[in-house]
Protein backbone atom coordinates (compact mmCIF):
# COMPACT_ATOMS: atom_id res chain seq x y z
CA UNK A 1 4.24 13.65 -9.28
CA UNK A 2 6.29 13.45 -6.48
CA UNK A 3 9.87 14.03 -6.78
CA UNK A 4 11.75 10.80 -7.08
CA UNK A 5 13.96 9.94 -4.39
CA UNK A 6 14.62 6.84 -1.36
CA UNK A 7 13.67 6.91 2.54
CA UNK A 8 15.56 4.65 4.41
CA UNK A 9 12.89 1.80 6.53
CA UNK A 10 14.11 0.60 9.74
CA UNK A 11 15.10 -3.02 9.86
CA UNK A 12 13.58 -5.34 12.03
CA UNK A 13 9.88 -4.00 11.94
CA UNK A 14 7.71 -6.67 13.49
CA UNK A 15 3.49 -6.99 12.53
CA UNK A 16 1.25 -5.82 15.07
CA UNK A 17 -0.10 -9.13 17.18
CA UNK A 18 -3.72 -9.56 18.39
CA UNK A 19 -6.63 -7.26 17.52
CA UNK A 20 -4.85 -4.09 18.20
CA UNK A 21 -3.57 -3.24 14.53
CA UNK A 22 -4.98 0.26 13.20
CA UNK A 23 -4.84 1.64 16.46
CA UNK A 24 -1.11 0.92 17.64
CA UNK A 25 1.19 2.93 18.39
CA UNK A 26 -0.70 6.13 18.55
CA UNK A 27 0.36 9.07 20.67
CA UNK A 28 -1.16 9.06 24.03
CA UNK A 29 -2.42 13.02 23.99
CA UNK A 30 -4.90 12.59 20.80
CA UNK A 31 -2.33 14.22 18.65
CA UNK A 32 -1.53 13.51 14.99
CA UNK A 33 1.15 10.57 14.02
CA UNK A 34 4.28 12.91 12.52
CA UNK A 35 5.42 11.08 9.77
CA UNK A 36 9.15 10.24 10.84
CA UNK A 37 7.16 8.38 13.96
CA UNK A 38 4.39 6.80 11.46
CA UNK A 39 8.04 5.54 9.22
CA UNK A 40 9.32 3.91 12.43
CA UNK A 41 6.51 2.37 13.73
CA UNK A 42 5.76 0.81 10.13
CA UNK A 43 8.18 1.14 7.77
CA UNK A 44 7.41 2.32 4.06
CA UNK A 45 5.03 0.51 1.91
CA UNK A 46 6.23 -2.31 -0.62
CA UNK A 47 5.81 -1.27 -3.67
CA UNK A 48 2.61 -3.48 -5.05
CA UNK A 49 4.12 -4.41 -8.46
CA UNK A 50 6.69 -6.34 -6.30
CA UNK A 51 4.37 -9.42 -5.57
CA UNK A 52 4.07 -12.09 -8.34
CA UNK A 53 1.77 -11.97 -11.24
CA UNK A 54 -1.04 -10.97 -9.63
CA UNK A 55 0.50 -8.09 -7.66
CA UNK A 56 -1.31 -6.86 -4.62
CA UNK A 57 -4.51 -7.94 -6.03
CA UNK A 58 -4.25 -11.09 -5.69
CA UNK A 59 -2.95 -10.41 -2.12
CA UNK A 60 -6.07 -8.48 -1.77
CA UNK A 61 -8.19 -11.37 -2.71
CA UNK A 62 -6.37 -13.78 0.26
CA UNK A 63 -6.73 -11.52 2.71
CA UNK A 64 -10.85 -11.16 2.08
CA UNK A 65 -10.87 -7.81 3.50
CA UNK A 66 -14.46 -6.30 2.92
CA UNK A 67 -15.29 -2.84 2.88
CA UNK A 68 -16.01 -0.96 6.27
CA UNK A 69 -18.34 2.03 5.53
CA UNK A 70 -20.94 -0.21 5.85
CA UNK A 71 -21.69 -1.68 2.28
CA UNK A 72 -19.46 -5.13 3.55
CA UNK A 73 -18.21 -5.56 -0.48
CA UNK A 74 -15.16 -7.39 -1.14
CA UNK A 75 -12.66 -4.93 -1.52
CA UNK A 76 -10.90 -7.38 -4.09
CA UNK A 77 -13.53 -7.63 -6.16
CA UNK A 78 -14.37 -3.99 -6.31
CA UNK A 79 -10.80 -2.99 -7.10
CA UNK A 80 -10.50 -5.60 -9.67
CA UNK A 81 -13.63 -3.73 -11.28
CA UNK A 82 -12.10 -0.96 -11.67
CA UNK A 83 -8.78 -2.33 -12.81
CA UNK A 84 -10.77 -3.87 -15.94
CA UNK A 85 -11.25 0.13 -17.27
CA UNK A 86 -11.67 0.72 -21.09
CA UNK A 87 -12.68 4.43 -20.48
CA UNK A 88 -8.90 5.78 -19.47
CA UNK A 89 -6.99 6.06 -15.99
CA UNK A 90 -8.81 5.42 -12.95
CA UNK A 91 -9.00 7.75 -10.36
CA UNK A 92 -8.91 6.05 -6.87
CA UNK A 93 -11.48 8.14 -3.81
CA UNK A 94 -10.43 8.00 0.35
CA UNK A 95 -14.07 8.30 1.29
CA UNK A 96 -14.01 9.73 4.87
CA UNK A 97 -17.08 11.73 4.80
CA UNK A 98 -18.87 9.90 7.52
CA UNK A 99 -21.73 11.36 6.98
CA UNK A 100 -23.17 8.89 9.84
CA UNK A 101 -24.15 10.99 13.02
CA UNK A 102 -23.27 8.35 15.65
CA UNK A 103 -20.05 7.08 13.70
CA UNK A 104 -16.20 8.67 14.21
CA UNK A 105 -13.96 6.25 13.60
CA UNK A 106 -13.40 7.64 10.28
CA UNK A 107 -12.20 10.89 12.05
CA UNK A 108 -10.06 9.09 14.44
CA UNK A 109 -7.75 7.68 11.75
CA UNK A 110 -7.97 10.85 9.51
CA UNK A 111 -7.00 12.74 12.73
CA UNK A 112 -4.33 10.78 14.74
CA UNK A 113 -3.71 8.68 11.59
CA UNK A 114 -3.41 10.11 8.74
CA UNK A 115 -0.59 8.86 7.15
CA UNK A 116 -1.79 5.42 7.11
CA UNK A 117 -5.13 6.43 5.66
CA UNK A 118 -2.72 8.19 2.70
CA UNK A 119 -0.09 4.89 2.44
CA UNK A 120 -3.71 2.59 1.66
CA UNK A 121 -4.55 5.51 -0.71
CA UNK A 122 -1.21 4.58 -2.78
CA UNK A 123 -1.54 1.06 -2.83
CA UNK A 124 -4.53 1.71 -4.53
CA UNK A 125 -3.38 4.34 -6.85
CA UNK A 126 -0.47 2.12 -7.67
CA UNK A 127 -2.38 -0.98 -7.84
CA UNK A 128 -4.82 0.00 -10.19
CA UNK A 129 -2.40 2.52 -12.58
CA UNK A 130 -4.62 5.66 -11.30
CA UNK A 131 -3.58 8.98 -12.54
CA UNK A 132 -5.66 10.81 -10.05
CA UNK A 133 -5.83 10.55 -6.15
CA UNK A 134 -8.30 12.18 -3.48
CA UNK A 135 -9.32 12.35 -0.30
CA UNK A 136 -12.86 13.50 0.17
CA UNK A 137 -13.25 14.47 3.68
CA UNK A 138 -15.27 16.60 6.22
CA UNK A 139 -14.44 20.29 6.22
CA UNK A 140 -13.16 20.04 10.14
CA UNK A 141 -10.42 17.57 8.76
CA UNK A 142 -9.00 19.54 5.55
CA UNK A 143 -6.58 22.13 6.90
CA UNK A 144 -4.81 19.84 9.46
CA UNK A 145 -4.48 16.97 6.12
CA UNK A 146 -3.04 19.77 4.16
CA UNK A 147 -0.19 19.63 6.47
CA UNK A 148 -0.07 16.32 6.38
CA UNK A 149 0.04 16.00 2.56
CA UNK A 150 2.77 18.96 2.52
CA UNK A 151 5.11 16.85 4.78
CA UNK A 152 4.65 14.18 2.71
CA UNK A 153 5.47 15.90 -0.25
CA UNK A 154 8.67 17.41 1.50
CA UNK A 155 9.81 13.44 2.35
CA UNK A 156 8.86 12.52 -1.53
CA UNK A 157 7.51 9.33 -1.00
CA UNK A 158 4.30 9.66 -2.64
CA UNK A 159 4.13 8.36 -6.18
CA UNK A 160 1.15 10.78 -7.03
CA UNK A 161 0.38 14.03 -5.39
CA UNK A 162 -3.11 13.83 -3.30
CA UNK A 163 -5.73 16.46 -3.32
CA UNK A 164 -8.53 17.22 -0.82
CA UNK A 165 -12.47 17.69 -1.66
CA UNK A 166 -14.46 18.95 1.06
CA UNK A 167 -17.41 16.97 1.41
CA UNK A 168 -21.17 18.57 2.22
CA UNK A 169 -22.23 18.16 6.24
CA UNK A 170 -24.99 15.73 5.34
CA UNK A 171 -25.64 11.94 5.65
CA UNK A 172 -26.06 10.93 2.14
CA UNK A 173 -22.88 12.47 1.25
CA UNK A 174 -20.63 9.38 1.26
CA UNK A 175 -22.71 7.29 -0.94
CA UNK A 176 -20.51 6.57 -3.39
CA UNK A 177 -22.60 8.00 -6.37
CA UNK A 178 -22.59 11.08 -4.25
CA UNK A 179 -18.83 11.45 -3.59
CA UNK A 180 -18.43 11.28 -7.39
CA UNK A 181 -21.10 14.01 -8.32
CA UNK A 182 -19.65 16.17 -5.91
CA UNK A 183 -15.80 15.72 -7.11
CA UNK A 184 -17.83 16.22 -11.01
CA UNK A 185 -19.07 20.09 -9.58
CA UNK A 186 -22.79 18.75 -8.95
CA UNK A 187 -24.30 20.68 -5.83
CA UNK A 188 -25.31 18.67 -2.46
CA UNK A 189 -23.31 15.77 -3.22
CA UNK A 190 -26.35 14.02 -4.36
CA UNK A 191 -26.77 10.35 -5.08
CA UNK A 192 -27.30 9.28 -9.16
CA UNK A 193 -30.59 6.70 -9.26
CA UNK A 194 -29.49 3.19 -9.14
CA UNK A 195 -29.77 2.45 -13.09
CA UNK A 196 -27.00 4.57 -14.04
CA UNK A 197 -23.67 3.37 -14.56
CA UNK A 198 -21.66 2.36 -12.18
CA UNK A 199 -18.47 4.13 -10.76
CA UNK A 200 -16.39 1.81 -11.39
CA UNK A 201 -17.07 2.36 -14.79
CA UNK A 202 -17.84 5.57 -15.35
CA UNK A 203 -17.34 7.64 -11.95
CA UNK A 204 -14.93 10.92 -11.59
CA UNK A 205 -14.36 13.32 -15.27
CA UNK A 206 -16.16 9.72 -17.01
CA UNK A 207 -13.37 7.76 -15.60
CA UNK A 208 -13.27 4.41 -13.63
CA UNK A 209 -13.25 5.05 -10.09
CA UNK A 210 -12.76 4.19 -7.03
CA UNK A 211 -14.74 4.98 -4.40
CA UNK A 212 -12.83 3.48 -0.62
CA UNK A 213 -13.98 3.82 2.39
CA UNK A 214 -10.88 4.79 4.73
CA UNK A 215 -10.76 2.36 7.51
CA UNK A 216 -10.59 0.12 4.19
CA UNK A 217 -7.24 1.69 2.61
CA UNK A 218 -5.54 1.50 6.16
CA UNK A 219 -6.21 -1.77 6.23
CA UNK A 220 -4.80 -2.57 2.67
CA UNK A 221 -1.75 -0.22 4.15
CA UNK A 222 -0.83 -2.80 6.79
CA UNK A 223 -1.82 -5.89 4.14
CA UNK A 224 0.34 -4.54 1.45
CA UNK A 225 3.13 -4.69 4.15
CA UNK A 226 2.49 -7.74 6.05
CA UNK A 227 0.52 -10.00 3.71
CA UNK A 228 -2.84 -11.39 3.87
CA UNK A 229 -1.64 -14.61 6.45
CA UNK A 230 -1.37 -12.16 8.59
CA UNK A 231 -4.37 -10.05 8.54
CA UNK A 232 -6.15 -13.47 8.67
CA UNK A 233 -4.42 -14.36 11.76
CA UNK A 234 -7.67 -12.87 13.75
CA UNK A 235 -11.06 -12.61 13.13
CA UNK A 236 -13.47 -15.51 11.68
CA UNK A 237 -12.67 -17.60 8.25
CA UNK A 238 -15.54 -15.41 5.93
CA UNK A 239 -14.99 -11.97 8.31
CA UNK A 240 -11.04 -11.75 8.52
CA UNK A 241 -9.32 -9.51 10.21
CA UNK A 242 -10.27 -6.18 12.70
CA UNK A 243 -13.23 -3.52 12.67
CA UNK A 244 -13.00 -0.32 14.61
CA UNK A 245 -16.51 0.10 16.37
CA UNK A 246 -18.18 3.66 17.67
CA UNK A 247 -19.77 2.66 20.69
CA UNK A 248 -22.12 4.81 22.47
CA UNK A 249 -23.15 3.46 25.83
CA UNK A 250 -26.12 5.25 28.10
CA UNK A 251 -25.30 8.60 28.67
CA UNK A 252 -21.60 8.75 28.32
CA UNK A 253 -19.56 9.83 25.02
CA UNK A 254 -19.47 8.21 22.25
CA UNK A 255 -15.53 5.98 21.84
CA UNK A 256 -14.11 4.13 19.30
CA UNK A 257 -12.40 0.34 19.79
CA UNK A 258 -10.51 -1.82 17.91
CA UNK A 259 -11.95 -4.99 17.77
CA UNK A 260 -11.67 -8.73 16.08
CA UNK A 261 -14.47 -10.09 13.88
CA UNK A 262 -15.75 -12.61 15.92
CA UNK A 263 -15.64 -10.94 18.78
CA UNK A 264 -19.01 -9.92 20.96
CA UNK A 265 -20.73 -7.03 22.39
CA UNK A 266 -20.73 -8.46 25.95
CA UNK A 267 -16.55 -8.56 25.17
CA UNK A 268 -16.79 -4.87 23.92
CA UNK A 269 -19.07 -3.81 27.27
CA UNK A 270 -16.09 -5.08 29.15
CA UNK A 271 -13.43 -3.33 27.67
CA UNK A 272 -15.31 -0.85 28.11
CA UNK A 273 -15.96 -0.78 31.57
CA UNK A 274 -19.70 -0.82 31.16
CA UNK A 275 -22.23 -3.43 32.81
CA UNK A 276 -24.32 -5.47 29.37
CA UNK A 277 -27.12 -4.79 32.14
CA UNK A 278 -27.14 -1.20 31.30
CA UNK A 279 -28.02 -1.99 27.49
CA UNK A 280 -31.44 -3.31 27.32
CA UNK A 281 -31.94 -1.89 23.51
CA UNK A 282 -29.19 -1.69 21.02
CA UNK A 283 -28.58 -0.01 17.31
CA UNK A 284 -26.48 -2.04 15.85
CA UNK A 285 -24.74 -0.86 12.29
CA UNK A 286 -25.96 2.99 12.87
CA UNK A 287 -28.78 4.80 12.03
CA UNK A 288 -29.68 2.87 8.72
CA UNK A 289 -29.00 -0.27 11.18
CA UNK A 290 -31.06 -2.63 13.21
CA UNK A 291 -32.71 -2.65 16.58
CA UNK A 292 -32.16 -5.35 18.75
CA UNK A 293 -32.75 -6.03 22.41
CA UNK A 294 -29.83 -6.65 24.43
CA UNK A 295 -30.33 -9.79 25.86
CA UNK A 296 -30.75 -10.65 22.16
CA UNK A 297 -27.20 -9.77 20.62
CA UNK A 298 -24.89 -8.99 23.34
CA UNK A 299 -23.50 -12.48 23.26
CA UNK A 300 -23.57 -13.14 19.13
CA UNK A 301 -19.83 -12.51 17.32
CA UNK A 302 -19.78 -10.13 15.78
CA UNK A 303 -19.58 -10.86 11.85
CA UNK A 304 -21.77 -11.27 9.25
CA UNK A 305 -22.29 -14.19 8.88
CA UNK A 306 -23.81 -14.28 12.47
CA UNK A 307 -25.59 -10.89 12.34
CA UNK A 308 -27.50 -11.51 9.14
CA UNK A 309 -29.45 -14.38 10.13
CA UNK A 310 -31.03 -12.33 12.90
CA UNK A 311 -31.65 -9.40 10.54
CA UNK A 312 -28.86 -7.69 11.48
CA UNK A 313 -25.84 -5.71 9.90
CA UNK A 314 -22.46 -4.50 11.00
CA UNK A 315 -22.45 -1.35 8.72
CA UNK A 316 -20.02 0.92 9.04
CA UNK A 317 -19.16 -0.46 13.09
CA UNK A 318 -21.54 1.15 15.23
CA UNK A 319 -23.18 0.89 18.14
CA UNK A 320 -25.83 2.82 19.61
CA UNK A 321 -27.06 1.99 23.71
CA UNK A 322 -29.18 4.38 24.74
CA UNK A 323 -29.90 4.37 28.91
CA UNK A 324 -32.22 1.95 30.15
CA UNK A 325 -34.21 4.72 31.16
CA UNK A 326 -34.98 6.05 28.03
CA UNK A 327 -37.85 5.18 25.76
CA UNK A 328 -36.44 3.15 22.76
CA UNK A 329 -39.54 4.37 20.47
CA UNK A 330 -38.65 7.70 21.47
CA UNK A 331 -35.39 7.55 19.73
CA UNK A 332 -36.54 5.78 16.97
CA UNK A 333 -38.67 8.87 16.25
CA UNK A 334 -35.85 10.94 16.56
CA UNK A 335 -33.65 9.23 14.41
CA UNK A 336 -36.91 8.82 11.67
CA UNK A 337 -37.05 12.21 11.86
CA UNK A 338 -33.24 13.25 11.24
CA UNK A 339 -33.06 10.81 7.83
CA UNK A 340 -36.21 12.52 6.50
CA UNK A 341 -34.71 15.81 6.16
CA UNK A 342 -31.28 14.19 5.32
CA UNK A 343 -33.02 12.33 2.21
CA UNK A 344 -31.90 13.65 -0.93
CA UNK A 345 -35.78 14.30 -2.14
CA UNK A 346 -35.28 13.37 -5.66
CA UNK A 347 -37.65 10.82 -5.62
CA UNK A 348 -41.50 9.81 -4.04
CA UNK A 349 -40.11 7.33 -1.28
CA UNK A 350 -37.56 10.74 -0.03
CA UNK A 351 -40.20 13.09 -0.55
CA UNK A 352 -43.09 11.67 0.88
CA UNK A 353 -42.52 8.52 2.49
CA UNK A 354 -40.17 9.42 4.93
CA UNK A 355 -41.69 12.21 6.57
CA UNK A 356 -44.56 10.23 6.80
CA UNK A 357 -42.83 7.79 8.41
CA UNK A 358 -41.02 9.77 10.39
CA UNK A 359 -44.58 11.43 11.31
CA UNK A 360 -45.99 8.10 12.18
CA UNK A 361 -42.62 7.28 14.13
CA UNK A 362 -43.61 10.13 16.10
CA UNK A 363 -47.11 9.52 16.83
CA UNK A 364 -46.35 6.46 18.16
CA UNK A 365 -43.49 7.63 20.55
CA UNK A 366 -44.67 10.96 21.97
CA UNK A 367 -48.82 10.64 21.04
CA UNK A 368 -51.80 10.33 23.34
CA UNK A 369 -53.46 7.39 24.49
CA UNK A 370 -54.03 5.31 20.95
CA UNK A 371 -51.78 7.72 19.10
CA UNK A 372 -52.17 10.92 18.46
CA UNK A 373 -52.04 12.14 14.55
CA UNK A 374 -52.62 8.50 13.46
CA UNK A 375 -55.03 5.72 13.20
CA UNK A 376 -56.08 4.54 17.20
CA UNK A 377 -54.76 1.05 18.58
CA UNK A 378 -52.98 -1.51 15.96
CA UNK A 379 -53.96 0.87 13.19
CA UNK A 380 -51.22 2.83 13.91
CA UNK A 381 -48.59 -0.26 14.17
CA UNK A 382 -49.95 -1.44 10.67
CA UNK A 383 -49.84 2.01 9.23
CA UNK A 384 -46.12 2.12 10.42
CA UNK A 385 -45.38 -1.47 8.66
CA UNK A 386 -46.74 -0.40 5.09
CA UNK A 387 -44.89 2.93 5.10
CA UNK A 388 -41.87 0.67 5.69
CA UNK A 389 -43.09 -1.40 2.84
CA UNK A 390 -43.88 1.71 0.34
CA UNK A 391 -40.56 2.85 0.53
CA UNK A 392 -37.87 -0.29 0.72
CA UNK A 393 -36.41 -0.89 -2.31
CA UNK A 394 -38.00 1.67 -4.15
CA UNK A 395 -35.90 5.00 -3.71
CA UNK A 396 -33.09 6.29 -6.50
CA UNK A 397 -30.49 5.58 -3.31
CA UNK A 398 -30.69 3.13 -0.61
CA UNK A 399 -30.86 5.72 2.48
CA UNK A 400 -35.32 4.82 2.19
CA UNK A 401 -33.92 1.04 2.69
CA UNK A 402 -31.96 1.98 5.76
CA UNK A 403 -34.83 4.31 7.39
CA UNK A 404 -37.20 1.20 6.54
CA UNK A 405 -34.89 -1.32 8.60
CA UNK A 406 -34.56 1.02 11.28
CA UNK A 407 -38.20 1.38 12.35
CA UNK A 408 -39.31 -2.04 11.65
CA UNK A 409 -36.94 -3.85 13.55
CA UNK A 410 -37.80 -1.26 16.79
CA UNK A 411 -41.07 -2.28 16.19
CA UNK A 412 -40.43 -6.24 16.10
CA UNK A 413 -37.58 -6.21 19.15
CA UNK A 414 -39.62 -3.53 21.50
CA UNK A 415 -43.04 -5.26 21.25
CA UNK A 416 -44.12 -4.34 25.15
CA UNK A 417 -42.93 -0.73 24.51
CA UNK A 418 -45.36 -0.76 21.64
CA UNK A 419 -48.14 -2.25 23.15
CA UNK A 420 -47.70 0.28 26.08
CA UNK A 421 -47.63 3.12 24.00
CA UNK A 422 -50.58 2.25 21.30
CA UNK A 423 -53.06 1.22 24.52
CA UNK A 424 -51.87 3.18 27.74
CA UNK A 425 -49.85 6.40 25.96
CA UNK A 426 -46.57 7.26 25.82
CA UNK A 427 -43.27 6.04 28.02
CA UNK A 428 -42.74 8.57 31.05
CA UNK A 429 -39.20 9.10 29.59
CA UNK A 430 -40.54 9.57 26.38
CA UNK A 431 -43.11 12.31 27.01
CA UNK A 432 -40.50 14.18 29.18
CA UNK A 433 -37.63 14.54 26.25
CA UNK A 434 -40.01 15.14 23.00
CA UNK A 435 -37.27 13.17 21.14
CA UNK A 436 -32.90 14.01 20.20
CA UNK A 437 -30.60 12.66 17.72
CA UNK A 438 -27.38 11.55 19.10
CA UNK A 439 -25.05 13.90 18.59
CA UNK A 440 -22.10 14.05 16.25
CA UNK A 441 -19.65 12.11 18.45
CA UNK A 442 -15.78 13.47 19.31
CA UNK A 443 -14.22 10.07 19.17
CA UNK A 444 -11.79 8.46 21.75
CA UNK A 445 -9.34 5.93 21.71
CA UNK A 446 -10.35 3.24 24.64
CA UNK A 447 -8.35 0.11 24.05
CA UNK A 448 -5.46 -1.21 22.85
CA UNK A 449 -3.48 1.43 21.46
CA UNK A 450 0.17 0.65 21.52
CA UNK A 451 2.98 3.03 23.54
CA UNK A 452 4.16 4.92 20.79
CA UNK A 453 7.47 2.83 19.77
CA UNK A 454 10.99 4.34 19.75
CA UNK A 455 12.24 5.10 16.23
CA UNK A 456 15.14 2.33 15.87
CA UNK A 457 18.44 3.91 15.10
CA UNK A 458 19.18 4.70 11.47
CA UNK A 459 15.43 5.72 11.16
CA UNK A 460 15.48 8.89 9.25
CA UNK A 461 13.84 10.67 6.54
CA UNK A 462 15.71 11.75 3.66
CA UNK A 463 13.66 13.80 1.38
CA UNK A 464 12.94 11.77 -1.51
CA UNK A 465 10.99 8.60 -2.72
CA UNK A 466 11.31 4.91 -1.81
């Protein structure tokens, strides 16, 4: 435990207004928030036993915050799960693995910050009477959180001391299953088969757990501060609130926005600074996500309730353009190809079925006239559509599910590529490259980021605990 002790908030601390929320008041060089500068920019967080009978849970439940690593739970609900424990104290997760090679918005706010990420992790632990806290994070991020935790520690303001887990360089990793193997000793941060208890029964040392995606906890940070009216105060009525999206446009790095549910891609383009004409095919939700042609989505908001009619997803807030010069199918492949050797392999539809599909994937992109390495013609389409089939919904984890979605729906919104490559041969662009994965993006801040406020006077840390 932390040693108990007060910091004095500055008076007068206003909400963020309009979409710009998790993003404010960063420094303008890509460094770190210090935390006297995070303390003046948002005070100290309420403590969540100080809110009625319900407590912050019930605050939770107004504000219908979801989760944003992609699964789009109720973040409510899940807490509430684990707050109904028979099995001992929970233990409460930061999830920032991003495991997700075209995703970094998780690194942004673990980077430049941190301290909000840690404030969210709190409310939890306090919330739900945990008597355990981590943050399960990506090697590149552990020494520079170390210092953040040790400043912490020096203020005093943390009811329970937080320690970091390294999590595995892979993209099954932050499945929650996963996290909690890892944090139990297993090796490869694998993910437990889909019968098996949940962790919010029986997760970390047999404990109820919870498992939080980041971006989540920093938005409880700012809800447990300024109430769930206000994080309601943008977005839609069932998607509340903002998302931070990794957007990857044509050839130029990959950035990360802050942006309102409801918002759409056309919007984000313009921000941006990019033309929608430069984005004839589009990943939306990342690569367990859906294909979509431009023309199709730029102009739908962007919630779920409007992307899951089409098919579609907003994951974990990513967005994939490749240039219009480059052969959707070819990146398809790719991408096929990267989750088959990131499957765990502890079951047939890992194994087998996705390097067959990732093998049929290819044949289609980068083959000879008719396909090479498959059936000729519409054979080869068909073949493509029952591997799909073979493996959805029949894996120990979901990542089959995700590889499934991803090639089908390039197959349904690139129809003309198809035909041209299963009757003429392969894209010009697409026999020149032999396929890529995007690489692991180094996220930037594009939009919307607050000038980093002056501390108001009598602003000060004093060593010691709210």
């Amino acid at each position: 435990m932390s040693r108990a002790g007060t910091v004095d908030r500055p008076a007068g601390l206003a909400p963020p207004t309009g979409a710009v929320r998790l993003l404010a008041g960063l420094g303008e060089r890509g460094e770190a928030t210090a935390l006297a500068d995070h303390v003046a920019r948002w005070g100290l967080v309420p403590d969540p036993g100080r809110r009625g009978r319900g407590g912050f849970l019930d605050e939770l439940h107004r504000s219908g915050l979801r989760g944003h690593g992609g699964a789009w739970f109720p973040a409510a609900v899940k807490w509430e799960a684990v707050a109904a424990r028979r099995l001992g104290r929970p233990v409460v997760v930061a999830n920032g693995s991003e495991g997700e090679p075209a995703s970094g918005k998780d690194r942004l706010l673990l980077r430049r910050a941190p301290h909000l990420v840690v404030d969210g992790l709190m409310v939890a632990a306090e919330t739900l009477g945990a008597s355990r806290a981590v943050l399960y994070v990506p090697a590149s991020e552990a020494r520079h959180l170390s210092e953040v935790l040790r400043e912490r520690r020096r203020a005093g303001i943390d009811p329970l001391d937080v320690e970091i887990a390294v999590a595995p360089e892979r993209f099954i990793a932050g499945e929650e299953s996963a996290v909690v193997a890892h944090l139990d000793g297993g090796e490869g941060a694998l993910p437990a088969f889909t019968a098996v208890t949940p962790v919010y029964r029986k997760g970390v040392d047999g404990r109820p757990t919870l498992v939080q995606n980041v971006e989540t906890l920093a938005h409880a940070a700012l809800i447990a501060r300024f109430g769930a009216a206000w994080f309601r105060s943008v977005g839609t009525e069932e998607s509340p609130g903002t998302a931070l999206l990794t957007v990857t446009i044509g050839a130029s790095g990959p950035r990360v926005i802050e942006v309102p549910f409801g918002a759409t891609l056309r919007s984000v383009w313009s921000a941006l600074g990019e033309s929608p004409a430069e984005a004839p095919a589009i990943l939306l939700g990342g690569y367990g996500g859906t294909w979509m042609a431009g023309a199709r989505v730029l102009d739908v908001p962007l919630a779920e309730e409007h992307l899951r009619p089409l098919g579609a997803t907003f994951g974990a807030g990513v967005v994939l353009a490749p240039p219009p010069t480059m052969c959707p199918l070819a990146e398809v492949a790719a991408i096929a190809a990267y989750l088959a050797r990131e499957g765990a392999g502890q079951c047939g539809p890992c194994a087998y079925g996705l390097p067959a599909l990732a093998d049929a994937a290819a044949s289609l992109a980068f083959g000879t006239r008719g396909g090479a390495g498959g059936p000729a013609g519409g054979g080869l389409q068909a073949r493509i559509f029952q591997l799909c089939e073979s493996v959805e919904g029949r894996g120990a984890c979901h990542h089959p599910d995700g590889a499934a979605r991803m090639v089908r729906s390039a197959l349904l919104a690139f129809g003309d590529h198809v035909d041209h490559h299963l009757h003429i041969g392969p894209c010009p662009s697409a026999a020149a490259r032999g396929g890529r994965s995007v690489p692991r993006p180094s996220p930037v801040r594009v939009q919307g980021a607050a000038p980093r406020p002056q501390a108001p006077r009598g602003a000060r840390l004093s060593g010691a605990r709210r």
